[in-house]
Protein backbone atom coordinates (compact mmCIF):
# COMPACT_ATOMS: atom_id res chain seq x y z
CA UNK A 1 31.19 10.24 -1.10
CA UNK A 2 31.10 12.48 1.61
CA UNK A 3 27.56 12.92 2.19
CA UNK A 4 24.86 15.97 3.97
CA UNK A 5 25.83 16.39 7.45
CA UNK A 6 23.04 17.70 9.82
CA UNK A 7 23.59 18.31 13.85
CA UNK A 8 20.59 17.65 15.35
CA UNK A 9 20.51 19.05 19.05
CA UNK A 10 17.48 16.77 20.56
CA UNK A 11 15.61 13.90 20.07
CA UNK A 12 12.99 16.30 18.61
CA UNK A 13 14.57 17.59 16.22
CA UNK A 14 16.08 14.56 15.24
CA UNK A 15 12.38 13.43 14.40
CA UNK A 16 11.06 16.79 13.04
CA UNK A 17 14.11 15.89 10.60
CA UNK A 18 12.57 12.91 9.82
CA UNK A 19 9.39 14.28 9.19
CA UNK A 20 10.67 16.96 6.80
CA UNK A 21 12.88 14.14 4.73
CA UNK A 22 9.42 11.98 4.74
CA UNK A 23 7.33 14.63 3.21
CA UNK A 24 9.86 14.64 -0.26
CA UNK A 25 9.94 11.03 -0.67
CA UNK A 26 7.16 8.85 -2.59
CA UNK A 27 6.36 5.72 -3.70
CA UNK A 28 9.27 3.01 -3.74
CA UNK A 29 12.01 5.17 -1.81
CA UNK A 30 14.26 3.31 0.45
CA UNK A 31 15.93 4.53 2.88
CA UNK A 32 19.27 2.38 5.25
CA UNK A 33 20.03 3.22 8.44
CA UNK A 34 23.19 2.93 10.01
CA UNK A 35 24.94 4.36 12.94
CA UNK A 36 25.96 4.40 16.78
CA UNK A 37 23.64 2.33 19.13
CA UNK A 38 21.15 4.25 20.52
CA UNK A 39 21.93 7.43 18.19
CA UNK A 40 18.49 8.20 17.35
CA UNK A 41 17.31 5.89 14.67
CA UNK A 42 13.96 4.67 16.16
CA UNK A 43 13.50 8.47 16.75
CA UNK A 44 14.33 9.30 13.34
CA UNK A 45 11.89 6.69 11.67
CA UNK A 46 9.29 8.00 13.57
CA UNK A 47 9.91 11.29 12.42
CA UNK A 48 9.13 9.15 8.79
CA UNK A 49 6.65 8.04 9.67
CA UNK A 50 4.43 11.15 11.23
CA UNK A 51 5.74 12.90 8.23
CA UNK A 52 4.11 10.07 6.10
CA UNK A 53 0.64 10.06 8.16
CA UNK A 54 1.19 7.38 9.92
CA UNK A 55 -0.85 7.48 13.32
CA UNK A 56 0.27 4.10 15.08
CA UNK A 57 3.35 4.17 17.45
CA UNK A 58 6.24 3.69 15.16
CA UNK A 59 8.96 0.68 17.14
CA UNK A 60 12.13 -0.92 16.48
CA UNK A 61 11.23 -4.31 14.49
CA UNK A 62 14.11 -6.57 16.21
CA UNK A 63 11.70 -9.29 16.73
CA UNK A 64 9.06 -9.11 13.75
CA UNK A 65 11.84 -8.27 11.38
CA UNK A 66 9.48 -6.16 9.30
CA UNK A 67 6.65 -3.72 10.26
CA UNK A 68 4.02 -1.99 7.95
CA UNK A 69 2.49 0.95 9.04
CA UNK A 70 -0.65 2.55 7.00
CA UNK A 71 -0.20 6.49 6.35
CA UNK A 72 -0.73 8.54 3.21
CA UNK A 73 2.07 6.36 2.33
CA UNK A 74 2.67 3.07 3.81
CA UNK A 75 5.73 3.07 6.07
CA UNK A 76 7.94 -0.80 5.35
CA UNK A 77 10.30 -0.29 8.61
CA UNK A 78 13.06 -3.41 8.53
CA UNK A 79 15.56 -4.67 10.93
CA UNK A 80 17.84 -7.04 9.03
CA UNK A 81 20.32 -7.42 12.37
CA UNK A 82 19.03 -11.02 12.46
CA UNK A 83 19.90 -11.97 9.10
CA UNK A 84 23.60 -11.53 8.99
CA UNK A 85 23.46 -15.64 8.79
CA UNK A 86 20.25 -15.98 6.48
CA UNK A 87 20.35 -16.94 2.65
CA UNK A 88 16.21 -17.01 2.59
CA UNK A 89 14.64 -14.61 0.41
CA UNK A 90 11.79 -12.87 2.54
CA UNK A 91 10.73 -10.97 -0.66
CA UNK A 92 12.37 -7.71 0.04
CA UNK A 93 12.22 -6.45 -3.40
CA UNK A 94 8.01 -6.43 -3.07
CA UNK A 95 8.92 -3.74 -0.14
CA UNK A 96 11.48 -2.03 -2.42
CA UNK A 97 9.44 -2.20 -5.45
CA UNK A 98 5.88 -1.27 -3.35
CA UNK A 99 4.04 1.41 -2.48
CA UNK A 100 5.37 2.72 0.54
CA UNK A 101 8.77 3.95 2.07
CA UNK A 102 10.95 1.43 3.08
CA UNK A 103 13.26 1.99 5.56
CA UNK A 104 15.73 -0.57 6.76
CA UNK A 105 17.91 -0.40 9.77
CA UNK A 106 21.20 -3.11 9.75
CA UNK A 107 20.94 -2.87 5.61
CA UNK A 108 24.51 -4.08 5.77
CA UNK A 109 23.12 -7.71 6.32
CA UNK A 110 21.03 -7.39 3.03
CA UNK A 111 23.20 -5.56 1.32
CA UNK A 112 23.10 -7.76 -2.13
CA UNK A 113 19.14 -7.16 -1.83
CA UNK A 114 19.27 -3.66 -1.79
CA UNK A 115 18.59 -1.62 -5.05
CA UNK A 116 20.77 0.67 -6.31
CA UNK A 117 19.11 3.99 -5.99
CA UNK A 118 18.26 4.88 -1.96
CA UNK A 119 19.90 7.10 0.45
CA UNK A 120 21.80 5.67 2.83
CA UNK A 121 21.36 7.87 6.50
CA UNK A 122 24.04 7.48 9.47
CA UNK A 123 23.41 8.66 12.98
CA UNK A 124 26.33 9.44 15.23
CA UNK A 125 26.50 10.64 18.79
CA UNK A 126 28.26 13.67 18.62
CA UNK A 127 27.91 15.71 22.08
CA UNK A 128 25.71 14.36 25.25
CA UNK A 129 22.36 14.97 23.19
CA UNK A 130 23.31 16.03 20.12
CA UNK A 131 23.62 13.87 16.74
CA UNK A 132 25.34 13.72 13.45
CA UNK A 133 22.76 12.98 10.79
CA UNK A 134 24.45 12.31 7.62
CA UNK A 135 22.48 11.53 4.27
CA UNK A 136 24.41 9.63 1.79
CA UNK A 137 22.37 9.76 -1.76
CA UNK A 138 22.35 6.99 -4.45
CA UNK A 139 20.69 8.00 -7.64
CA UNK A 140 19.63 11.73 -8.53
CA UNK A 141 16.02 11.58 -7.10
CA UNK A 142 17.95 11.36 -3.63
CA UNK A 143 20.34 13.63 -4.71
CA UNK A 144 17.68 16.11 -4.89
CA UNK A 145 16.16 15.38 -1.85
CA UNK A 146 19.59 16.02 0.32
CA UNK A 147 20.21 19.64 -1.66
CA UNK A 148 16.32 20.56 -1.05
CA UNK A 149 17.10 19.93 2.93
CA UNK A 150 20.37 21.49 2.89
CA UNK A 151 19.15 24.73 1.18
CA UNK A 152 15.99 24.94 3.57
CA UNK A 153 18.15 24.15 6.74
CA UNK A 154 20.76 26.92 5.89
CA UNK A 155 17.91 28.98 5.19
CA UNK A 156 16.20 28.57 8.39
């Protein structure tokens, strides 16, 4: 699948991006994150998460593993980097299944936990500040999603 690609020329607008995907999703969505170290993805989820109403200070959750965040829709960020080893079952699928966005950066790690419909988002250093955003969807909802951005973007 080759995907949405999206150049992103700042930080900015790599989280007004973010903001614009958050305000299409609902309910249940989950969203992977994958890509070059220090591409943008913090950036990006925060973009999520102002787009979602979220007022606290969206960080990475290396430590915590997962943060909740209340907005108009609760914001599930993951970081599964420190699970590559683990068999435990931290009850993903309630964060999946919930009623917020889930977004989960190393998803690679919990791959077999995933579920089948999500979109799958890479970030990529491309020049000194600018970024490759590429949306991968999985299921039609996302599908949707990806064409509604592409139309507005090549519109603006």
């Amino acid at each position: 699948m080759s995907g949405y690609a999206f150049i992103m020329k700042s930080p900015e607008e790599t989280m007004e991006f973010g903001e614009k995907l958050a305000e299409k999703l609902k309910p249940g969505c989950v969203l992977t994150l994958e890509g070059d170290l220090g591409a943008g993805k913090t950036t990006f989820t925060k973009g999520i998460g102002k787009g979602l109403g979220v007022t606290k200070i969206v960080n990475s959750p290396t430590f915590t593993i997962i943060k909740e965040y209340e907005g108009n829709i609760p914001l599930y960020h993951m970081d599964a980097y420190r699970l590559e080893e683990s068999d435990e079952d931290l009850g993903f699928g309630e964060y999946f299944e919930g009623e917020g966005v889930t977004v989960v950066e190393w998803a690679k790690f919990i791959h077999d936990m995933l579920p089948k419909e999500l979109l799958r988002v890479e970030i990529y250093h491309q020049r000194e500040s600018e970024r490759r955003l590429i949306l991968r969807p999985f299921g039609t909802f996302y599908e949707s999603v990806c064409k509604e951005l592409q139309h507005e973007s090549t519109s603006d």
